[in-house]
N, C-alpha and C. Protein backbone atom coordinates (compact mmCIF):
# COMPACT_ATOMS: atom_id res chain seq x y z
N UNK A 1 -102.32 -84.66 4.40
CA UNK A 1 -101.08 -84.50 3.67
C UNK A 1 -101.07 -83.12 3.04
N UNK A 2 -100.23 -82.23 2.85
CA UNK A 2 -99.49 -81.28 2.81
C UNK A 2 -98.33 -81.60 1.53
N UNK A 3 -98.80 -80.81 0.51
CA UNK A 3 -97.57 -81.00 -0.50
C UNK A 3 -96.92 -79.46 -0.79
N UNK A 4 -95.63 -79.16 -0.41
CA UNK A 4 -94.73 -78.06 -0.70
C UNK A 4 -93.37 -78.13 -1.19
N UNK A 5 -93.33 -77.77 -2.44
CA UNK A 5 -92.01 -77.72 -3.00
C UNK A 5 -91.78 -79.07 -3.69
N UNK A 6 -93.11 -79.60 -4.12
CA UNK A 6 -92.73 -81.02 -4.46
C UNK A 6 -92.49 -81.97 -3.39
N UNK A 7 -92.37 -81.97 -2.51
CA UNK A 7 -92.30 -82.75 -1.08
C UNK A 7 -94.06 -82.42 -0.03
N UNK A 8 -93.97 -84.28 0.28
CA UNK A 8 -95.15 -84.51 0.79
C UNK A 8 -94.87 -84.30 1.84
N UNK A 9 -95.53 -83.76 2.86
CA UNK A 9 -95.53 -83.37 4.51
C UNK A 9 -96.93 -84.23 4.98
N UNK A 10 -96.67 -85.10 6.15
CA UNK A 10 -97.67 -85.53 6.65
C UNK A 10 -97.95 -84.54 7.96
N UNK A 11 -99.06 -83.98 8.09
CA UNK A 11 -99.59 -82.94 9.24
C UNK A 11 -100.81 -83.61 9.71
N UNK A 12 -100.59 -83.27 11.41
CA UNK A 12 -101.75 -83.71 12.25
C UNK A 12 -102.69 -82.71 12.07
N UNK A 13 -103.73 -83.21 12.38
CA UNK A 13 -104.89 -82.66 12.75
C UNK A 13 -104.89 -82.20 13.95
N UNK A 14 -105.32 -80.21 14.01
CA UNK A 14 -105.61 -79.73 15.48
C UNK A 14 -106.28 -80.32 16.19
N UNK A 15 -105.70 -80.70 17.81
CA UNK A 15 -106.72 -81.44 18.67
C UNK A 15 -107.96 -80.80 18.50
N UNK A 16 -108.81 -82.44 18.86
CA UNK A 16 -110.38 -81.69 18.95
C UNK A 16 -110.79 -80.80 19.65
N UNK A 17 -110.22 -80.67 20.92
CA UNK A 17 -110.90 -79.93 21.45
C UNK A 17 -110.40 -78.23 21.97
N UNK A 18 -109.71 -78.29 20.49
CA UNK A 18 -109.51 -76.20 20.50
C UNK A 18 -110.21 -76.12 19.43
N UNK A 19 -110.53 -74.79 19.27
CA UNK A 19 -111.65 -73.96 18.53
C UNK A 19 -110.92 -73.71 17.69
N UNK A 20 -112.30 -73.50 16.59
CA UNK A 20 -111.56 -72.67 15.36
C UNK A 20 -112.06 -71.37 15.70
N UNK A 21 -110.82 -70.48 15.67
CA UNK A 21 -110.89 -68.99 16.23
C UNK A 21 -111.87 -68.08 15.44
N UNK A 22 -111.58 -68.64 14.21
CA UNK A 22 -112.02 -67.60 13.26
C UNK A 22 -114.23 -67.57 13.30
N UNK A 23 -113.98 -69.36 13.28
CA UNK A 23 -115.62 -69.52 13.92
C UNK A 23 -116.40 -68.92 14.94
N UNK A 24 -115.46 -69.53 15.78
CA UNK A 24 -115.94 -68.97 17.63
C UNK A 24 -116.10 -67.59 17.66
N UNK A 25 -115.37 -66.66 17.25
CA UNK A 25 -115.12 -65.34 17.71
C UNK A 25 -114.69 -64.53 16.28
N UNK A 26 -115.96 -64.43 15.47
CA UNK A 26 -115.86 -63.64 14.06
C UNK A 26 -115.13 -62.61 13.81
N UNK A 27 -116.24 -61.78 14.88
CA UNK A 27 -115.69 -60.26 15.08
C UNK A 27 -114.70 -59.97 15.88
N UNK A 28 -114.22 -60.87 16.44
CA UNK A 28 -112.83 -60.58 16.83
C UNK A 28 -111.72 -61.16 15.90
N UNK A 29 -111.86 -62.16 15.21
CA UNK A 29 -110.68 -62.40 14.01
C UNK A 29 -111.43 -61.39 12.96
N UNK A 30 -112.00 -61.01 12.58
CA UNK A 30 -111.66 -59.59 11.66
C UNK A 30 -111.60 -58.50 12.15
N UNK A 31 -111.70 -58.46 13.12
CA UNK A 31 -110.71 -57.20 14.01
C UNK A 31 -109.63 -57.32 13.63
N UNK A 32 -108.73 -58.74 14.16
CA UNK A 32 -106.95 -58.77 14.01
C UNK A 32 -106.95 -58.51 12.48
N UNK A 33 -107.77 -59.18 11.63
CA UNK A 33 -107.38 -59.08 9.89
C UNK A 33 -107.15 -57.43 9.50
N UNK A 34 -108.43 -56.76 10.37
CA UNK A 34 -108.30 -54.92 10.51
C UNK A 34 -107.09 -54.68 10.61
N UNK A 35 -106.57 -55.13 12.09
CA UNK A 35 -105.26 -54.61 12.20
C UNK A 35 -104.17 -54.79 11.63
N UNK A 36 -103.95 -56.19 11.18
CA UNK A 36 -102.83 -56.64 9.98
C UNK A 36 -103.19 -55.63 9.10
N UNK A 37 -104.18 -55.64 8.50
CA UNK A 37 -104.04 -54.49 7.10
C UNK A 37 -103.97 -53.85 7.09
N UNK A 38 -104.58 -52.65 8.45
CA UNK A 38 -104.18 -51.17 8.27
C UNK A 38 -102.63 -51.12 8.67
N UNK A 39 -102.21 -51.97 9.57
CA UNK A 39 -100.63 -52.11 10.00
C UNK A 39 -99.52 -51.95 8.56
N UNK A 40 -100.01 -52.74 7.57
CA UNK A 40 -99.13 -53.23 7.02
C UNK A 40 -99.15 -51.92 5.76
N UNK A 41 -100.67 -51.27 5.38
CA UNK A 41 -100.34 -50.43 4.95
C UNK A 41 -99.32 -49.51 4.54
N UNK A 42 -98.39 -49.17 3.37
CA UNK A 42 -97.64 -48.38 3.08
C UNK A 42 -96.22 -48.65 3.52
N UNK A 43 -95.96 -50.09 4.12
CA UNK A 43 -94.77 -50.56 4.33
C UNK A 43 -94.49 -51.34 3.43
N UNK A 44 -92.64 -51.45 3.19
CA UNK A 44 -92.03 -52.23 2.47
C UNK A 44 -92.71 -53.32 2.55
N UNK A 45 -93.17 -54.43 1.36
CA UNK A 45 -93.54 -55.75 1.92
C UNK A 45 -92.57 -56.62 2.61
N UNK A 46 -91.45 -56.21 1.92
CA UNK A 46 -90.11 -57.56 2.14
C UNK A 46 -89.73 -56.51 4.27
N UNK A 47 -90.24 -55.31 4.29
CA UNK A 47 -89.99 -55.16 5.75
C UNK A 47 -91.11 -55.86 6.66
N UNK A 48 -92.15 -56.05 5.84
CA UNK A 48 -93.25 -56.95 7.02
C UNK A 48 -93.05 -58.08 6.86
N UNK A 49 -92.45 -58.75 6.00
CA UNK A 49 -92.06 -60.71 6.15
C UNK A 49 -90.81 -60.71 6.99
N UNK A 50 -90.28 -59.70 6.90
CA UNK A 50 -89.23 -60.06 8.01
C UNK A 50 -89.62 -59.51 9.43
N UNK A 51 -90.36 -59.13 9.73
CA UNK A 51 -90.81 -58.42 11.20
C UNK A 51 -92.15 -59.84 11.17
N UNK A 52 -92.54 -60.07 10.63
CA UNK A 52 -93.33 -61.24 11.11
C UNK A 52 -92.90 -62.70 11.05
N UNK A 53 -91.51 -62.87 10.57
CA UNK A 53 -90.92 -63.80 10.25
C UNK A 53 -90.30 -64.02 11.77
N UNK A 54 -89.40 -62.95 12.57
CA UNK A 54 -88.71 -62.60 13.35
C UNK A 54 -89.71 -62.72 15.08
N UNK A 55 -90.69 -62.33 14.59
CA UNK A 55 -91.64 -62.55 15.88
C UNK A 55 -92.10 -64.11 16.26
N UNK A 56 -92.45 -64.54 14.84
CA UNK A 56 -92.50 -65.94 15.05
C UNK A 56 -91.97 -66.86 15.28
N UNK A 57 -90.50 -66.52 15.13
CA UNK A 57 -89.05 -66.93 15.52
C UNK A 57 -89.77 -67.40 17.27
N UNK A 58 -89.27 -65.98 17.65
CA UNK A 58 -89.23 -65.83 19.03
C UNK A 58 -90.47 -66.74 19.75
N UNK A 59 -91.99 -65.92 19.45
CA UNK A 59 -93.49 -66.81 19.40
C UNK A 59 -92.71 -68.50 19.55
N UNK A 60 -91.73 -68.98 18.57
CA UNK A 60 -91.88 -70.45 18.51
C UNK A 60 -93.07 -71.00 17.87
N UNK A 61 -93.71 -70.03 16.86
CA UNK A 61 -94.64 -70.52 15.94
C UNK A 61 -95.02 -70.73 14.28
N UNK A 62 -94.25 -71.96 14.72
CA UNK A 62 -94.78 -72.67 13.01
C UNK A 62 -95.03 -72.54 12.36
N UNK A 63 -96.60 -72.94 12.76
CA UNK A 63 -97.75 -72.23 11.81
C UNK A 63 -97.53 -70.42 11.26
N UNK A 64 -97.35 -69.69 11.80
CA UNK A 64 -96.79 -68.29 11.00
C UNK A 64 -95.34 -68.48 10.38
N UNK A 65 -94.29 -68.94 11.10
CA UNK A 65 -93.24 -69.25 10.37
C UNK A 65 -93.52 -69.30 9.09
N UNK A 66 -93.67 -70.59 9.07
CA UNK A 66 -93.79 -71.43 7.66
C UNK A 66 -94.69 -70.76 6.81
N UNK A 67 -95.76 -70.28 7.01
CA UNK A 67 -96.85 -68.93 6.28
C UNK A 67 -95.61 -67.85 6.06
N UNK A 68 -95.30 -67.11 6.52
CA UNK A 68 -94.60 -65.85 6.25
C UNK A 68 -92.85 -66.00 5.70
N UNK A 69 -92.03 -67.59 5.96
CA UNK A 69 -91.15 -67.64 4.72
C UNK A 69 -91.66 -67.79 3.52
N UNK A 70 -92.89 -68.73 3.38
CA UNK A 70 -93.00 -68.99 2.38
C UNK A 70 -94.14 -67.11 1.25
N UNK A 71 -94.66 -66.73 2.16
CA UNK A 71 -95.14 -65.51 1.35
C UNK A 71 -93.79 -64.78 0.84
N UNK A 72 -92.49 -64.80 2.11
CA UNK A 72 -91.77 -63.52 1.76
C UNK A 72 -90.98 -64.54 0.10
N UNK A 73 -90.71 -65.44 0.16
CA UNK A 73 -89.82 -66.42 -0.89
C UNK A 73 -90.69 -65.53 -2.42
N UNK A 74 -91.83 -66.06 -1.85
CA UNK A 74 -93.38 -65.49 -3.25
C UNK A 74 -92.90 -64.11 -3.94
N UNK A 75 -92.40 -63.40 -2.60
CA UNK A 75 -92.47 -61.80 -3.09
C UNK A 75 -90.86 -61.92 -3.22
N UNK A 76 -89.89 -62.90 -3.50
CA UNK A 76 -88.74 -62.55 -4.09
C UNK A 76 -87.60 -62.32 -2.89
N UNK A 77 -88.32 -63.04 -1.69
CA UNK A 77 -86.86 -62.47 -0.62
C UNK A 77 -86.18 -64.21 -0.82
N UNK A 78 -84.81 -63.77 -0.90
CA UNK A 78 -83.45 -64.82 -0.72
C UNK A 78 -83.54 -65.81 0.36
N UNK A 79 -83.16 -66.97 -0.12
CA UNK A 79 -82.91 -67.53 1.12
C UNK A 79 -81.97 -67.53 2.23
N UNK A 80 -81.06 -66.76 1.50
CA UNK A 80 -80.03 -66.53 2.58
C UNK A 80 -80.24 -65.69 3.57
N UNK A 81 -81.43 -64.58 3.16
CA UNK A 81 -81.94 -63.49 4.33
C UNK A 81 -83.36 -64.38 5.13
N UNK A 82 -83.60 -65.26 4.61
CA UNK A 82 -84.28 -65.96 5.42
C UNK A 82 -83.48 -66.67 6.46
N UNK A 83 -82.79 -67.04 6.29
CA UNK A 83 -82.29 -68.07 7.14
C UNK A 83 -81.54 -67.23 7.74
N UNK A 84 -80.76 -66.05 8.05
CA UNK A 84 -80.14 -65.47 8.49
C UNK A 84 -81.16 -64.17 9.62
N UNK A 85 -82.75 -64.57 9.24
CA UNK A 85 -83.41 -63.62 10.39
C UNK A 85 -83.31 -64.06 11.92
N UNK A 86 -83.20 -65.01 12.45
CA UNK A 86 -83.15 -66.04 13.19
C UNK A 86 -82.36 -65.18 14.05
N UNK A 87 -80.53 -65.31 13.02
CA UNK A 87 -80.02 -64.27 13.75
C UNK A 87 -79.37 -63.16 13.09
N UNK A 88 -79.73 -62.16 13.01
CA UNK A 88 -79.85 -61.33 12.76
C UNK A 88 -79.08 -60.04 13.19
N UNK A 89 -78.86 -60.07 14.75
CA UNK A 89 -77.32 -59.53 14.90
C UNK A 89 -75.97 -59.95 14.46
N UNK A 90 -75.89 -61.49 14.29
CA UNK A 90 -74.88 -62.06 14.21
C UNK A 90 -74.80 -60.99 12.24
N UNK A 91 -75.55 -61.43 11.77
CA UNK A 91 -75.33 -61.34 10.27
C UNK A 91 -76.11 -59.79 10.07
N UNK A 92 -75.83 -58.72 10.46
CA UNK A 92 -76.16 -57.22 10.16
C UNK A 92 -75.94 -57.02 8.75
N UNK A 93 -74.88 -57.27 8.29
CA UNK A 93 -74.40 -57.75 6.71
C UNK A 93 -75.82 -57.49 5.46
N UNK A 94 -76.54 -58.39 6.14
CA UNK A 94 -77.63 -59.22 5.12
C UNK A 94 -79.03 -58.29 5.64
N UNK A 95 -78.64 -57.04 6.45
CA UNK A 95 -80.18 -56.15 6.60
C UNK A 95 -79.45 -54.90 6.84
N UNK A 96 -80.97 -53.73 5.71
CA UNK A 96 -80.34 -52.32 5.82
C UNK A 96 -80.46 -51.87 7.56
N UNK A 97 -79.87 -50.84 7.92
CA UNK A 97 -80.13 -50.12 9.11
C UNK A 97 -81.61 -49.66 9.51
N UNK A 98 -82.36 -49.77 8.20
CA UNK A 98 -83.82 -49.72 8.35
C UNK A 98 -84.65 -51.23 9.45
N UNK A 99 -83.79 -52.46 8.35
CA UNK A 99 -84.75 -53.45 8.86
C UNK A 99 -83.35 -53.76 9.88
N UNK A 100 -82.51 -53.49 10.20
CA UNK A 100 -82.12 -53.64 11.83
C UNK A 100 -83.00 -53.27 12.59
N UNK A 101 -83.23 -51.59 12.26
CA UNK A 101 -84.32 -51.02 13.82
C UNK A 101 -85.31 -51.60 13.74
N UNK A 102 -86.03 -52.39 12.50
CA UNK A 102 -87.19 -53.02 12.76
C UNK A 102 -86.98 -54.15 13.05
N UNK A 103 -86.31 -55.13 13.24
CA UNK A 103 -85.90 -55.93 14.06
C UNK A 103 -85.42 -56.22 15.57
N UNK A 104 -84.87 -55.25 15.94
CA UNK A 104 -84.69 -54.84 17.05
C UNK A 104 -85.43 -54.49 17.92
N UNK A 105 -86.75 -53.55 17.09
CA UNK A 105 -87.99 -53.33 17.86
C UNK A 105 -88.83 -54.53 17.79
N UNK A 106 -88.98 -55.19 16.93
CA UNK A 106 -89.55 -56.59 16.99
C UNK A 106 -89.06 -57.51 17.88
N UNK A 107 -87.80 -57.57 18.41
CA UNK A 107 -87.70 -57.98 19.62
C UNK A 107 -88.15 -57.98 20.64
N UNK A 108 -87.65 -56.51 21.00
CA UNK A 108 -88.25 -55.68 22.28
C UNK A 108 -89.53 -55.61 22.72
N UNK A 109 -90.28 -55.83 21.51
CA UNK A 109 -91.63 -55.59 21.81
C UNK A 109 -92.27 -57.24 22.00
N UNK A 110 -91.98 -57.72 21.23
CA UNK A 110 -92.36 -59.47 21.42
C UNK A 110 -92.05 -60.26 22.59
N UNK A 111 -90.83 -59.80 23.08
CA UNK A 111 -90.26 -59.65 24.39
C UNK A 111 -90.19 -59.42 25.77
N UNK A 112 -91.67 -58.05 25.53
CA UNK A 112 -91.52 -56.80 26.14
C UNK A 112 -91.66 -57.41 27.82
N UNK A 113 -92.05 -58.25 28.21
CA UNK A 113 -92.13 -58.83 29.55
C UNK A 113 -90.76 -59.18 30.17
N UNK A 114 -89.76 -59.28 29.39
CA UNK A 114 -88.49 -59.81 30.01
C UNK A 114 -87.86 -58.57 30.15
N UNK A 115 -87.37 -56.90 29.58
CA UNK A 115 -87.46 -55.71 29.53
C UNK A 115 -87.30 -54.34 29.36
N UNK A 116 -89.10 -54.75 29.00
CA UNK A 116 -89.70 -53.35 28.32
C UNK A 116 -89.28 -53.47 26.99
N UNK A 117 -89.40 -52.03 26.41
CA UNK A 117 -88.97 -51.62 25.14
C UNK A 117 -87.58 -50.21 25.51
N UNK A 118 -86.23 -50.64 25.48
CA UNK A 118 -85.09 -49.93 25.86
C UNK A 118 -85.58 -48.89 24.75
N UNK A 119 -85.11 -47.78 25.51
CA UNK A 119 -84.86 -46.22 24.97
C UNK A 119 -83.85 -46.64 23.96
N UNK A 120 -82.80 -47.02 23.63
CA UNK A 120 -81.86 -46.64 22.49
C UNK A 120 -82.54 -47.81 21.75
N UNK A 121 -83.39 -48.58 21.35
CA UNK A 121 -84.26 -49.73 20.92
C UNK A 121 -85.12 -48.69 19.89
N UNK A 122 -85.76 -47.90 20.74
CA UNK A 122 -87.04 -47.08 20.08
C UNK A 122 -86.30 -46.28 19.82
N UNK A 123 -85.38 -45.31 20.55
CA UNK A 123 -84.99 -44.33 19.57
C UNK A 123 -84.02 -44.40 18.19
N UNK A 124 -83.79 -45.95 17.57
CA UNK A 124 -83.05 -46.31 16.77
C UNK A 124 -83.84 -46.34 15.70
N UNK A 125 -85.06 -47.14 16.19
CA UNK A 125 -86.41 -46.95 15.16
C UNK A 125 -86.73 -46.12 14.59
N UNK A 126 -86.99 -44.74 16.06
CA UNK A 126 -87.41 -43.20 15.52
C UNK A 126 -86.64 -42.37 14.51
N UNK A 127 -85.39 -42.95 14.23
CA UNK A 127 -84.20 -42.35 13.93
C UNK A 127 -84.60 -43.11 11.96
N UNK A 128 -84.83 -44.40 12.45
CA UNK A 128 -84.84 -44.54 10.89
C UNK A 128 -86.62 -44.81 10.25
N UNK A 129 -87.12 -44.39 10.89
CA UNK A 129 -88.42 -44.34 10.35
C UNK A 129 -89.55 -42.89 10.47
N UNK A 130 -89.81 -42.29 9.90
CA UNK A 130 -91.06 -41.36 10.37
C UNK A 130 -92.32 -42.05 11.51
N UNK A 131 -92.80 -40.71 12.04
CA UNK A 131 -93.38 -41.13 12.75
C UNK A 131 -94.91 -42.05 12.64
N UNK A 132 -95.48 -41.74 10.98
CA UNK A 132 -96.23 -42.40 10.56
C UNK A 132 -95.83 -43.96 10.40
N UNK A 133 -94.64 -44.22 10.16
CA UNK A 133 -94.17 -45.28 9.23
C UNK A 133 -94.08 -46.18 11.01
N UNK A 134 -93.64 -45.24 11.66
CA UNK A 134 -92.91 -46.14 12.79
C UNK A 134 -94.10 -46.58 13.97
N UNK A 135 -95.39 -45.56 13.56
CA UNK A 135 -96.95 -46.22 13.92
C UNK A 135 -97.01 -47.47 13.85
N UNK A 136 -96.97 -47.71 12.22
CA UNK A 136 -97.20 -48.75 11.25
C UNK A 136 -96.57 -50.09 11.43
N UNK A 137 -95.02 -49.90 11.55
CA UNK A 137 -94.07 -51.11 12.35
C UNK A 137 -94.86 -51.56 13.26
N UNK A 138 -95.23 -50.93 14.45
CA UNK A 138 -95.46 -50.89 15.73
C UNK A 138 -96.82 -51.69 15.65
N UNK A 139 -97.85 -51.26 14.90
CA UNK A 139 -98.67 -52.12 14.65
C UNK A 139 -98.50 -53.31 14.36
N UNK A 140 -97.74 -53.59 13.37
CA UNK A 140 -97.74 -55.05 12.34
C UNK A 140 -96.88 -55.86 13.77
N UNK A 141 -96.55 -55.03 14.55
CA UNK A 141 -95.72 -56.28 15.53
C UNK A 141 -96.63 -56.69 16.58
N UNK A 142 -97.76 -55.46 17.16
CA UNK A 142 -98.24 -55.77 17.67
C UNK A 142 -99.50 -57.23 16.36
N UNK A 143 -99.50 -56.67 15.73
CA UNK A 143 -100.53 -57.45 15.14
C UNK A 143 -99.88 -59.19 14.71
N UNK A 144 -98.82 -59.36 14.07
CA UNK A 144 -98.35 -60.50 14.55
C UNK A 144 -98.03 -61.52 15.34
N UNK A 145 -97.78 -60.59 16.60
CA UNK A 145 -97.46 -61.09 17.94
C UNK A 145 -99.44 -61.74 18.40
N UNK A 146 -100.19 -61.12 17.90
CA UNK A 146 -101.49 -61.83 18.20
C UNK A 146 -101.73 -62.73 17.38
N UNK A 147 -101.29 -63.04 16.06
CA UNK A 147 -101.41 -64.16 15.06
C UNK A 147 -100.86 -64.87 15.71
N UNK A 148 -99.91 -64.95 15.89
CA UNK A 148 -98.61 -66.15 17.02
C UNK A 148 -99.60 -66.61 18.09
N UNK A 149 -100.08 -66.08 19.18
CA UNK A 149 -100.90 -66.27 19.85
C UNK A 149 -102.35 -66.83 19.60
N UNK A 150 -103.25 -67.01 18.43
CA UNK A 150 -104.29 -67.07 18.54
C UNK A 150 -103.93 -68.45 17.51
N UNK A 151 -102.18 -69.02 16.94
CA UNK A 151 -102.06 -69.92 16.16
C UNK A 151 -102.11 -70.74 17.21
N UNK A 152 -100.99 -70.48 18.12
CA UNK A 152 -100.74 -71.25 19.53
C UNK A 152 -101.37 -71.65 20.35
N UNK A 153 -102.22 -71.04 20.43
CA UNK A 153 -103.48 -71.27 21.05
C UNK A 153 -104.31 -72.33 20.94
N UNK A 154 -104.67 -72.22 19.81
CA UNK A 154 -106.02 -73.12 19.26
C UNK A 154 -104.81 -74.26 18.03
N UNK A 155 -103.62 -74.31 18.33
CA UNK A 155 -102.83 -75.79 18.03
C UNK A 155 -102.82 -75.56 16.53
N UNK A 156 -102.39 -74.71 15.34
CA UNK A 156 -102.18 -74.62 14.26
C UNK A 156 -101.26 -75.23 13.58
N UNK A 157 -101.37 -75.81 12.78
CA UNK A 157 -100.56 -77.13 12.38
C UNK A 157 -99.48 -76.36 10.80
N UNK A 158 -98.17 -76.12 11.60
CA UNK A 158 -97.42 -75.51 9.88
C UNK A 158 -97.93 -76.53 8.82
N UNK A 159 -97.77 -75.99 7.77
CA UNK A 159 -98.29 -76.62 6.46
C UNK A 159 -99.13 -76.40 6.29
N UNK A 160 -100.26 -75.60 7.41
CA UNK A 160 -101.95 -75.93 6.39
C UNK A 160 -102.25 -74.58 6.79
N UNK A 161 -101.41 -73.68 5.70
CA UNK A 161 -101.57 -72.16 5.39
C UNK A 161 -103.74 -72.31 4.75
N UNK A 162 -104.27 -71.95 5.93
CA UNK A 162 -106.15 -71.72 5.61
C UNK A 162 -105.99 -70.75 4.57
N UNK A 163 -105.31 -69.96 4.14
CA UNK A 163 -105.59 -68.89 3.00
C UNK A 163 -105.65 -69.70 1.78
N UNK A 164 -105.17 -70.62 1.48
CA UNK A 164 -105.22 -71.11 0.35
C UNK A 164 -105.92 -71.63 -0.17
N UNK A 165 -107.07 -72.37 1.05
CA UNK A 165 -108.13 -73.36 0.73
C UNK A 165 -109.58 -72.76 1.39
């Protein structure tokens, strides 16, 4: 059981037989923790809950979902810009031209198999970010897009954010 917001959540237990990532393969989950942090370095916070909010969308993963509304809520983002990342062209309204291009590239890149990363995609980015800053995006998406993957993987159950316990 899982208690959030005053409401009890009943959550399964990951099948037995996937790994715990972080066990199995040390030095490779603090590798990804490397990369989340140097990624996230020197960016807006409320621009990395929504670029990891937005990947996980896509991912179809829960387990980060539900981790990254509930951090961005912590650090003061609205619910109405939560619920409106989903879609996010529809409602441009509710994000600066900053976190458009970072959204947009968070697409493209989460995406990137269906195709590529479009030239007016990246150069919308380049346009509103330096080239340090737009490193940094580029990281945190790549670095999310492997959280999504290594949740999915090994069957991560939303509700049972491991940072807490």
């Amino acid at each position: 059981m899982v208690m959030t917001n005053n409401t009890t959540h009943t959550v399964s237990a990951a099948p037995a037989d996937r790994i715990d990532f972080a066990k199995a393969a040390p030095k490779v989950f603090k590798a990804v923790i490397g990369l989340d942090a140097a990624a996230r370095a020197g960016l807006d916070p409320a621009l990395v809950e929504l670029i990891q909010i937005r990947a996980s969308h896509l991912n179809g993963c829960a387990y980060c979902l539900h981790m990254h509304t509930n951090d961005a809520r912590k650090a003061g983002e609205s619910e109405d810009r939560l619920h409106m990342v989903a879609v996010w062209r529809e409602a441009r309204n509710f994000f600066t031209a900053k976190e458009q291009a970072a959204l947009a590239l968070t697409d493209a890149v989460t995406l990137v198999a269906e195709a590529g990363v479009p030239d007016g995609v990246y150069a919308e980015a380049a346009a509103q970010f330096d080239e340090a800053e737009l490193g940094h995006v580029l990281g945190l998406i790549f670095a999310i897009n492997t959280w999504n993957r290594i949740a999915l993987s090994t069957a991560k159950v939303a509700g049972t954010d491991e940072r807490q316990g």
